[in-house]
Protein backbone atom coordinates (compact mmCIF):
# COMPACT_ATOMS: atom_id res chain seq x y z
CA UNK A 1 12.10 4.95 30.02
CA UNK A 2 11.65 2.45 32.86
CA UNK A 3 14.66 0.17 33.41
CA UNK A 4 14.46 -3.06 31.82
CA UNK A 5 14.85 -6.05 34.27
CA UNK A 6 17.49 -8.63 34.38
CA UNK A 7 14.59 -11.48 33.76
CA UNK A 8 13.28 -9.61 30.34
CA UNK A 9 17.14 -9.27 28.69
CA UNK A 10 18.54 -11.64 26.29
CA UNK A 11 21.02 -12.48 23.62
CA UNK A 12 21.53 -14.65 20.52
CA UNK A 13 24.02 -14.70 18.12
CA UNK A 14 23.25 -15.02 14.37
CA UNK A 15 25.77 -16.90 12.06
CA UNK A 16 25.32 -16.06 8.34
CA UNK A 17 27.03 -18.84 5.49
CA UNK A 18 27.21 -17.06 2.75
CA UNK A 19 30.00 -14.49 3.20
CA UNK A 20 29.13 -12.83 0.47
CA UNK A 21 25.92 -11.83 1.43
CA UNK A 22 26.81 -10.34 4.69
CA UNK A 23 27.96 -6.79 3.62
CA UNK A 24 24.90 -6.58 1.50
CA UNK A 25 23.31 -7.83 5.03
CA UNK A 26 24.42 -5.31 7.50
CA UNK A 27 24.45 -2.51 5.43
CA UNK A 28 27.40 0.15 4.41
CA UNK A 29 29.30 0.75 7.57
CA UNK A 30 26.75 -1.49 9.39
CA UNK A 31 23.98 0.98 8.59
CA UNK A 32 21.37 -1.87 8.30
CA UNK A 33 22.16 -2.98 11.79
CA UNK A 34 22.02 0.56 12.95
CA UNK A 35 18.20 1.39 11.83
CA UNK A 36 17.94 -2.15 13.49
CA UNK A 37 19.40 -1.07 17.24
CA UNK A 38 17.41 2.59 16.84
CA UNK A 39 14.23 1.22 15.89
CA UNK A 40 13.92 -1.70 18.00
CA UNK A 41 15.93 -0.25 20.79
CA UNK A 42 18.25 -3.27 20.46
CA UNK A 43 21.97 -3.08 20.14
CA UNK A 44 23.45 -5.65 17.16
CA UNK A 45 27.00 -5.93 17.15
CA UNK A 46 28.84 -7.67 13.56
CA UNK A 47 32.09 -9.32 14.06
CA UNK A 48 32.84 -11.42 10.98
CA UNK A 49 29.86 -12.85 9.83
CA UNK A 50 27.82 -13.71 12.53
CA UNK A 51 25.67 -10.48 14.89
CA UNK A 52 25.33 -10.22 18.53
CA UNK A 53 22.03 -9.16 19.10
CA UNK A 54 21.28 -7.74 23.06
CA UNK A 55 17.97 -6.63 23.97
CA UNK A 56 14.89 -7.23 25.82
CA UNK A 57 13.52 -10.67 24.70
CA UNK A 58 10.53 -9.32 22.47
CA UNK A 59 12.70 -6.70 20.14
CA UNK A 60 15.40 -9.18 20.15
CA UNK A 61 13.39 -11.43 18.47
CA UNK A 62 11.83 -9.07 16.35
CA UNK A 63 15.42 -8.15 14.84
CA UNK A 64 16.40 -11.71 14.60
CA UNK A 65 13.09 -12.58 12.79
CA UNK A 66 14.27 -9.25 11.03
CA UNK A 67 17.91 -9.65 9.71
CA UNK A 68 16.63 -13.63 8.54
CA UNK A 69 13.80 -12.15 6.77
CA UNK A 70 16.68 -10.02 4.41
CA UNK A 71 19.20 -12.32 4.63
CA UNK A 72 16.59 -15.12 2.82
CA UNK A 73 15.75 -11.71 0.40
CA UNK A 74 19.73 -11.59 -0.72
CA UNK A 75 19.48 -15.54 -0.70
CA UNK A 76 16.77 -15.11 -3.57
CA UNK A 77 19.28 -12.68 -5.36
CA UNK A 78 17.47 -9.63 -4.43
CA UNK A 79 18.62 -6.07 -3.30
CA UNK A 80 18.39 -5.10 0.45
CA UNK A 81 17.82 -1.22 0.80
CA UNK A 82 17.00 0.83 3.58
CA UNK A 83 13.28 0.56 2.77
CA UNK A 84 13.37 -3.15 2.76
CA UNK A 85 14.75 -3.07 6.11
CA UNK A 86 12.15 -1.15 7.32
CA UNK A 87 9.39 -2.96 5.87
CA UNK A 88 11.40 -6.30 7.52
CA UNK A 89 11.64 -4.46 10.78
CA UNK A 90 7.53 -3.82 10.38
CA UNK A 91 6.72 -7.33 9.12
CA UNK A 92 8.78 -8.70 12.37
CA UNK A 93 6.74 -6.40 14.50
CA UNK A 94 3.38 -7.61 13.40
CA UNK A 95 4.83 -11.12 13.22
CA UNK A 96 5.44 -11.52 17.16
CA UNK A 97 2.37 -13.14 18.01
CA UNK A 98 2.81 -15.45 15.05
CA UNK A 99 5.93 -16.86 16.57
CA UNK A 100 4.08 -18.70 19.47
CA UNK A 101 2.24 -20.89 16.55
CA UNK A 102 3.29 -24.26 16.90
CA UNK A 103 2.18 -25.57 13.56
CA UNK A 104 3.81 -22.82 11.65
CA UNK A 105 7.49 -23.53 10.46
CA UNK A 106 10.12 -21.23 10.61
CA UNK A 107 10.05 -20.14 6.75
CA UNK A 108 6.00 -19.84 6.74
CA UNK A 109 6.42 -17.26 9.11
CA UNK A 110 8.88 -15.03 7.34
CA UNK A 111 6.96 -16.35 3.27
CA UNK A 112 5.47 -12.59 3.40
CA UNK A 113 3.39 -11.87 -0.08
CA UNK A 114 5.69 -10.81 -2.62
CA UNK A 115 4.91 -9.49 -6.54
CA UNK A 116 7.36 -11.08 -8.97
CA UNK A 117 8.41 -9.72 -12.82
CA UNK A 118 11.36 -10.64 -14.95
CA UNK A 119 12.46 -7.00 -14.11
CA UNK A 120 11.74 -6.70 -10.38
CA UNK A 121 10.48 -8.94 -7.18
CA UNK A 122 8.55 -7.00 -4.20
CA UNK A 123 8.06 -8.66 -1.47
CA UNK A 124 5.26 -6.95 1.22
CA UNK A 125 6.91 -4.16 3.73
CA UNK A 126 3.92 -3.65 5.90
CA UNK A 127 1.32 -5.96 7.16
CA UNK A 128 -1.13 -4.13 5.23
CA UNK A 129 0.40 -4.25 1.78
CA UNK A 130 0.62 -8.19 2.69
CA UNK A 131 -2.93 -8.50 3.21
CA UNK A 132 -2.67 -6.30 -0.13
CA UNK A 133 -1.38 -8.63 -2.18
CA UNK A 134 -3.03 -12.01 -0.81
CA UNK A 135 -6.76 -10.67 -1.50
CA UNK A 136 -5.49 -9.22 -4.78
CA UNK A 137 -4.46 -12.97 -5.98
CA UNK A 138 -8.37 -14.13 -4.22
CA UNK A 139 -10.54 -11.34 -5.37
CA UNK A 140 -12.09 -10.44 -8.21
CA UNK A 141 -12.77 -6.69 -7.00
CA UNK A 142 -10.40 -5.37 -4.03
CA UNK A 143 -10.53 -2.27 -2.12
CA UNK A 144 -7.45 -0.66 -1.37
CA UNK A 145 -8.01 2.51 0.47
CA UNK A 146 -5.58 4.70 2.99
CA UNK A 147 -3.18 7.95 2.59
CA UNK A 148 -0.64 8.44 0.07
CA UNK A 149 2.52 6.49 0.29
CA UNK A 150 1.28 3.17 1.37
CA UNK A 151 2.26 1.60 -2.30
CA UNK A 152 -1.82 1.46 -2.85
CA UNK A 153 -0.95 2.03 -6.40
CA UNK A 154 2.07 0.88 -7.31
CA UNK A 155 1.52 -2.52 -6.00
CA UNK A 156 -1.93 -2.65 -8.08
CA UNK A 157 0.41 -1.66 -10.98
CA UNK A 158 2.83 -4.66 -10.40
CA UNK A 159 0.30 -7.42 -9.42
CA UNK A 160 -1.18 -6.49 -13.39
CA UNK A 161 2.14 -6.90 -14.35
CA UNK A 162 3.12 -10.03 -13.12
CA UNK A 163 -0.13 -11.77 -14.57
CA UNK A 164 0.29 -9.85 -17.67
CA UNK A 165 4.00 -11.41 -18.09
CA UNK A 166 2.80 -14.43 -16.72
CA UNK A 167 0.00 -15.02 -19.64
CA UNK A 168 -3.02 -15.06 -16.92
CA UNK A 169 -4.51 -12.13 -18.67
CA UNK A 170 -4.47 -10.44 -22.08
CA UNK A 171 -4.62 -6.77 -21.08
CA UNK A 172 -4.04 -4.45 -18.11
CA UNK A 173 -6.42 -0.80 -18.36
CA UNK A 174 -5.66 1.71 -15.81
CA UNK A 175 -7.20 4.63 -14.99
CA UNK A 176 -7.75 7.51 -13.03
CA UNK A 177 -10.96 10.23 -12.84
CA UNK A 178 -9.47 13.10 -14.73
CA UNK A 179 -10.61 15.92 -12.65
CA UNK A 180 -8.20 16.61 -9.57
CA UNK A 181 -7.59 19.69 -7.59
CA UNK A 182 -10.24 22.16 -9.08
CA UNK A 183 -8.94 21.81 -12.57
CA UNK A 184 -10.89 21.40 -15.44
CA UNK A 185 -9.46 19.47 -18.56
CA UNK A 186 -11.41 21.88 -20.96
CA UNK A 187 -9.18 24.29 -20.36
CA UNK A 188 -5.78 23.04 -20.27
CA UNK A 189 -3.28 23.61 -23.45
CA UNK A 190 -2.98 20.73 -25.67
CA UNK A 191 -3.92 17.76 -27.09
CA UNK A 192 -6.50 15.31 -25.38
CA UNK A 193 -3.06 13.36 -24.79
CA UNK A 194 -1.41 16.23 -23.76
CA UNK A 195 -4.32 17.17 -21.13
CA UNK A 196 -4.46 13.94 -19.51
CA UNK A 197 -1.39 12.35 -19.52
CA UNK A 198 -0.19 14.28 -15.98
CA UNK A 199 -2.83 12.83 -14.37
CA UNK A 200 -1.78 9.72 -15.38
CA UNK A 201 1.50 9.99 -14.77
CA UNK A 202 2.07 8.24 -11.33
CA UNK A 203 0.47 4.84 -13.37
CA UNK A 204 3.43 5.02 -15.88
CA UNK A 205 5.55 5.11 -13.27
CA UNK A 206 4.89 2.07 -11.56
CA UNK A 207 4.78 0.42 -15.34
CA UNK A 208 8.44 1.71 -16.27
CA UNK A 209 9.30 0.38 -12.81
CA UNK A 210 8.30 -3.40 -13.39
CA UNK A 211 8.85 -3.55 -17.20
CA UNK A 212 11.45 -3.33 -19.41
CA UNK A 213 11.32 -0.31 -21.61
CA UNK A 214 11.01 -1.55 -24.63
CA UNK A 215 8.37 -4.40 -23.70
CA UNK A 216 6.23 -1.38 -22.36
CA UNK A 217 6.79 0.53 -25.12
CA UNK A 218 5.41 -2.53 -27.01
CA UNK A 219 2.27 -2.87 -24.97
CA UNK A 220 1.13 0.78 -25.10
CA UNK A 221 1.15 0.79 -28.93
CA UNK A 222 -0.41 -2.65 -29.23
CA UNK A 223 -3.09 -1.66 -26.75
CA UNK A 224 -2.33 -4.87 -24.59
CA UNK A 225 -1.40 -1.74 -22.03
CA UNK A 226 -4.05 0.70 -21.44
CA UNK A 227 -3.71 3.86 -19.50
CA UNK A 228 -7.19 6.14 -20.04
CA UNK A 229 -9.19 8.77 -18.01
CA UNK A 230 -12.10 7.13 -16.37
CA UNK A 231 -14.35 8.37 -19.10
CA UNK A 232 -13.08 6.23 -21.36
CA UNK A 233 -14.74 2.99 -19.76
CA UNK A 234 -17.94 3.96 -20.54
CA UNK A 235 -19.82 1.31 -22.52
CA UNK A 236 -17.08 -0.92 -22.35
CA UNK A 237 -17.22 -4.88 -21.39
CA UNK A 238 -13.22 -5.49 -20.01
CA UNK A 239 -12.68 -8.72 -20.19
CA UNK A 240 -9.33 -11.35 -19.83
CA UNK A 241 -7.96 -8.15 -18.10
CA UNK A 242 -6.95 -6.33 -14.80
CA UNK A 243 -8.62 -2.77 -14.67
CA UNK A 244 -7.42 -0.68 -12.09
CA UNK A 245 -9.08 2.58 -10.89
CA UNK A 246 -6.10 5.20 -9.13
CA UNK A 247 -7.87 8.26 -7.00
CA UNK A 248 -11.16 6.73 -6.90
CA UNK A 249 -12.35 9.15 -4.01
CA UNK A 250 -12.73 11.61 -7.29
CA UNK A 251 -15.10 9.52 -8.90
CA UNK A 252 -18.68 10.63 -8.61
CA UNK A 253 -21.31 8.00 -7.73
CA UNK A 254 -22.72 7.54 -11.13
CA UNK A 255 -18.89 7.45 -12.40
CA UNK A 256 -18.26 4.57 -9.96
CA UNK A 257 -20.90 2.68 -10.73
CA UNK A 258 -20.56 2.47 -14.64
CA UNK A 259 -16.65 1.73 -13.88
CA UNK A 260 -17.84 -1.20 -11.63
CA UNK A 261 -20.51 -2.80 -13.86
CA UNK A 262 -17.23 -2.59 -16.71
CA UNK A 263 -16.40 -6.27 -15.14
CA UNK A 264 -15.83 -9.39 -17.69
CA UNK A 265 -15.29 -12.61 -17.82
CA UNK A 266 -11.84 -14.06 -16.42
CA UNK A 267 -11.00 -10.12 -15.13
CA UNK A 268 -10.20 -8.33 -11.67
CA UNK A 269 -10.42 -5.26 -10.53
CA UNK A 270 -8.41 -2.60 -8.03
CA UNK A 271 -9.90 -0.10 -7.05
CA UNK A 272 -7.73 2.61 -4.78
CA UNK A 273 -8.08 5.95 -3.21
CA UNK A 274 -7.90 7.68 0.06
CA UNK A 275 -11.18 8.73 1.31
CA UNK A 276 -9.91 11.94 3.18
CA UNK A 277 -8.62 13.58 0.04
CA UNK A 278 -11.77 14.05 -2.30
CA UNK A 279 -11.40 16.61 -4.59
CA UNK A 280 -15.41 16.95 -6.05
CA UNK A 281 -16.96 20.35 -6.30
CA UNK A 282 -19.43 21.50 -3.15
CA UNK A 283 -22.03 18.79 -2.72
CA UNK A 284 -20.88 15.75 -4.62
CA UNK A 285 -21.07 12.38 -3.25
CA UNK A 286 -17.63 10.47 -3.78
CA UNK A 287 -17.89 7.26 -5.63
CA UNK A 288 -15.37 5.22 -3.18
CA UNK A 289 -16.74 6.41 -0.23
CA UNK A 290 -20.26 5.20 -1.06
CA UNK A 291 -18.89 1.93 -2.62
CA UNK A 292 -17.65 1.37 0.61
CA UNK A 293 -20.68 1.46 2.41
CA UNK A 294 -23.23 -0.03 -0.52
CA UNK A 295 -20.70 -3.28 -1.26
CA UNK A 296 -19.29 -3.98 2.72
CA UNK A 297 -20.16 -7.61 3.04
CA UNK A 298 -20.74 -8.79 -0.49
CA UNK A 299 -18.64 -11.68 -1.48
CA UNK A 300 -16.22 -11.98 -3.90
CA UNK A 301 -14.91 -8.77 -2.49
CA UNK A 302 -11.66 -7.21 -0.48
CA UNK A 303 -11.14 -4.35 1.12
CA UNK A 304 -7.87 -3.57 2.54
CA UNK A 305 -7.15 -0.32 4.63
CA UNK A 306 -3.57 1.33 5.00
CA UNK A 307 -3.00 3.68 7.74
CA UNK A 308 -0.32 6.26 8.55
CA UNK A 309 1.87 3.37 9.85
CA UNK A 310 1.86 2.00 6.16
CA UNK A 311 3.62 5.07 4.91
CA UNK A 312 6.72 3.75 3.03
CA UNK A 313 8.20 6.88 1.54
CA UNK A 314 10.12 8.74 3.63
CA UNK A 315 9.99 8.61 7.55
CA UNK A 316 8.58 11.74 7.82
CA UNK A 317 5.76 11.64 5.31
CA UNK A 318 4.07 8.93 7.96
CA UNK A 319 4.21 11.57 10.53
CA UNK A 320 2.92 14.07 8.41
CA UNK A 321 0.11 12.58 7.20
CA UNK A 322 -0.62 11.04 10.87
CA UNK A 323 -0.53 15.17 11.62
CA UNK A 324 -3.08 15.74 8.98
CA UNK A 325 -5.40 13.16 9.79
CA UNK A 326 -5.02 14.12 13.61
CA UNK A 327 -6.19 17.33 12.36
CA UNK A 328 -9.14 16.13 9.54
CA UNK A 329 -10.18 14.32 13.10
CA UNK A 330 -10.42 17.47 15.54
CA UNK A 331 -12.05 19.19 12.75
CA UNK A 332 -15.06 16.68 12.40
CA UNK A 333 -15.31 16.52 16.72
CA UNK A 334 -15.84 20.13 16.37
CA UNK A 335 -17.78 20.18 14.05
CA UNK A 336 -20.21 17.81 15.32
CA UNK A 337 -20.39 19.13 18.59
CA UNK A 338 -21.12 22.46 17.27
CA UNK A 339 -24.18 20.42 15.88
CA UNK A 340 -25.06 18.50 18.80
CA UNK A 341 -25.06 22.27 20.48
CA UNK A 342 -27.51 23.47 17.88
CA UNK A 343 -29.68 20.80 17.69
CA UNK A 344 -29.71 20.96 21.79
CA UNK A 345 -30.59 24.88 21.60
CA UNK A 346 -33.13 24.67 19.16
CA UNK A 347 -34.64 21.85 21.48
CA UNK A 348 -34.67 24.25 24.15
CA UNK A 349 -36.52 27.04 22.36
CA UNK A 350 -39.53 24.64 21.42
CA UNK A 351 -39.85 23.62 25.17
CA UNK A 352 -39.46 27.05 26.60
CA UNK A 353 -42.16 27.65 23.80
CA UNK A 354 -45.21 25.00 24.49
């Protein structure tokens, strides 16, 4: 690590009013300002209510921008945990080159998308899941595509929500292609219920994390809240509705196209997946991945991509799936080399031939 010189080295000091807020601020034991100094490479300092922050000039700005961002969270009476400071830290990151704007104000730089319910506000962690949210609210059909962990689902989940507890819709439908892993629902124990509701599992729990129990509870029995294998979209119209579509790489091209066409008046759909983890039999062409390529360009639709970076479980689940898709990558070099060699060999026999 190459010194840093005296020129590039700075300081501020942040003052916070609210004393209250400041614990909830800088974190248990000033844990919040530690992820601060070892992911920025920054060292912030509390004494009372105000932090010294010292640090080269860009990640000292990036941890101010950082520690407002929360402290205008705890301002709106929301929680600060560890993953909000991480997705602060993030949003601060990408934020940099926003700061030279002159015509943007302090507070539009740090008004980051956020998903609102009576039960729960979340605000954007990543620049991704911003972009996320904003072509959610101005598309009718948005792409949201990347590895697991990114909050593809889950924020698809809350956006239906919020405009199902606002009164913008009548109905939210989700769904997922019931065929994951190998496994056949034919011959799984149980009920239809009992076959398919594991693989819809993750969709409930994004549901019993933005509404209250009982109001859920509700909205499943009323039908107001659907949650259905993909199947059962066929021959539908969905209309005055958000229909999402979870795993979507495991939809098969005539699967995606009937759950596409399901579109109705006053409706939007989400469509996610991650296009690296198809799970068809031998031969089958994945519904997302040709989506991709068939609707690129036509309006009236989004596609957002999440990367490794986006990862917002655990630390360590970014760098494993950065591993894997390091891997996925060296595999499909090889692979193509091998036939770029063939094709150059069999282009050698025909010469040596004639």
């Amino acid at each position: 690590m190459r010194p840093i010189a005296a020129s590039d080295m700075m300081h501020v000091v942040l003052a916070f009013e609210d004393n209250r807020l400041v614990n909830d601020l800088f974190g248990q034991f000033d844990q919040n300002l530690a992820l601060l100094e070892q992911r920025l490479g920054v060292e912030a300092v509390a004494h009372g209510n105000q932090v010294t922050i010292r640090g080269n000039k860009t990640a000292t700005e990036q941890a101010k921008l950082a520690l407002e961002t929360l402290y205008m969270r705890l301002q709106g009476g929301h929680e600060v945990t560890s993953g909000d400071v991480d997705g602060a830290i993030r949003l601060a990151e990408v934020s940099e080159a926003q700061m030279a704007l002159p015509t943007m104000e302090p507070k539009s730089r740090m008004a980051f998308a956020k998903i609102a319910t009576r039960r729960k506000t979340l605000v954007a962690r990543t620049a991704a899941q911003d972009a996320y949210i904003r072509a959610m609210d101005r598309s009718d059909l948005t792409f949201g595509v990347g590895p697991a962990g990114t909050g593809k689902t889950f924020l698809a989940v809350a956006y239906a929500a919020a405009l199902l507890e606002r009164g913008e819709i009548d109905r939210m439908i989700l769904s997922r292609p019931a065929v994951e892993a190998g496994e056949r629902l034919g011959f799984l124990p149980g009920d239809m219920k009992d076959k398919v509701d594991p693989y819809l599992r993750p969709l409930y729990d994004g549901l019993n994390e933005m509404m209250a129990p009982e109001k859920l509870e509700r909205g499943l029995e009323s039908g107001i809240i659907e949650v259905a294998p993909l199947a059962f979209m066929r021959g539908r119209t969905l209309s005055n509705a958000v229909v999402i579509l979870d795993e979507a790489q495991n939809t098969t091209s005539m699967q995606m196209k009937m759950f596409l066409t399901r579109l109705g008046e006053n409706s939007k759909m989400i469509v996610t997946g991650d296009p690296s983890q198809v799970d068809l039999p031998p031969g089958q062409i994945s519904g997302l991945r040709e989506s991709l390529k068939i609707l690129d360009g036509v309006e009236g639709i989004a596609r957002v991509e999440f990367t490794e970076s986006d990862v917002v479980r655990h630390e360590l689940v970014g760098r494993i799936v950065g591993a894997y898709d390091s891997e996925s990558r060296r595999r499909l070099e090889a692979k193509e080399r091998r036939q770029a060699e063939d094709i150059a060999r069999m282009n050698a026999k025909q010469g040596s031939k004639e």
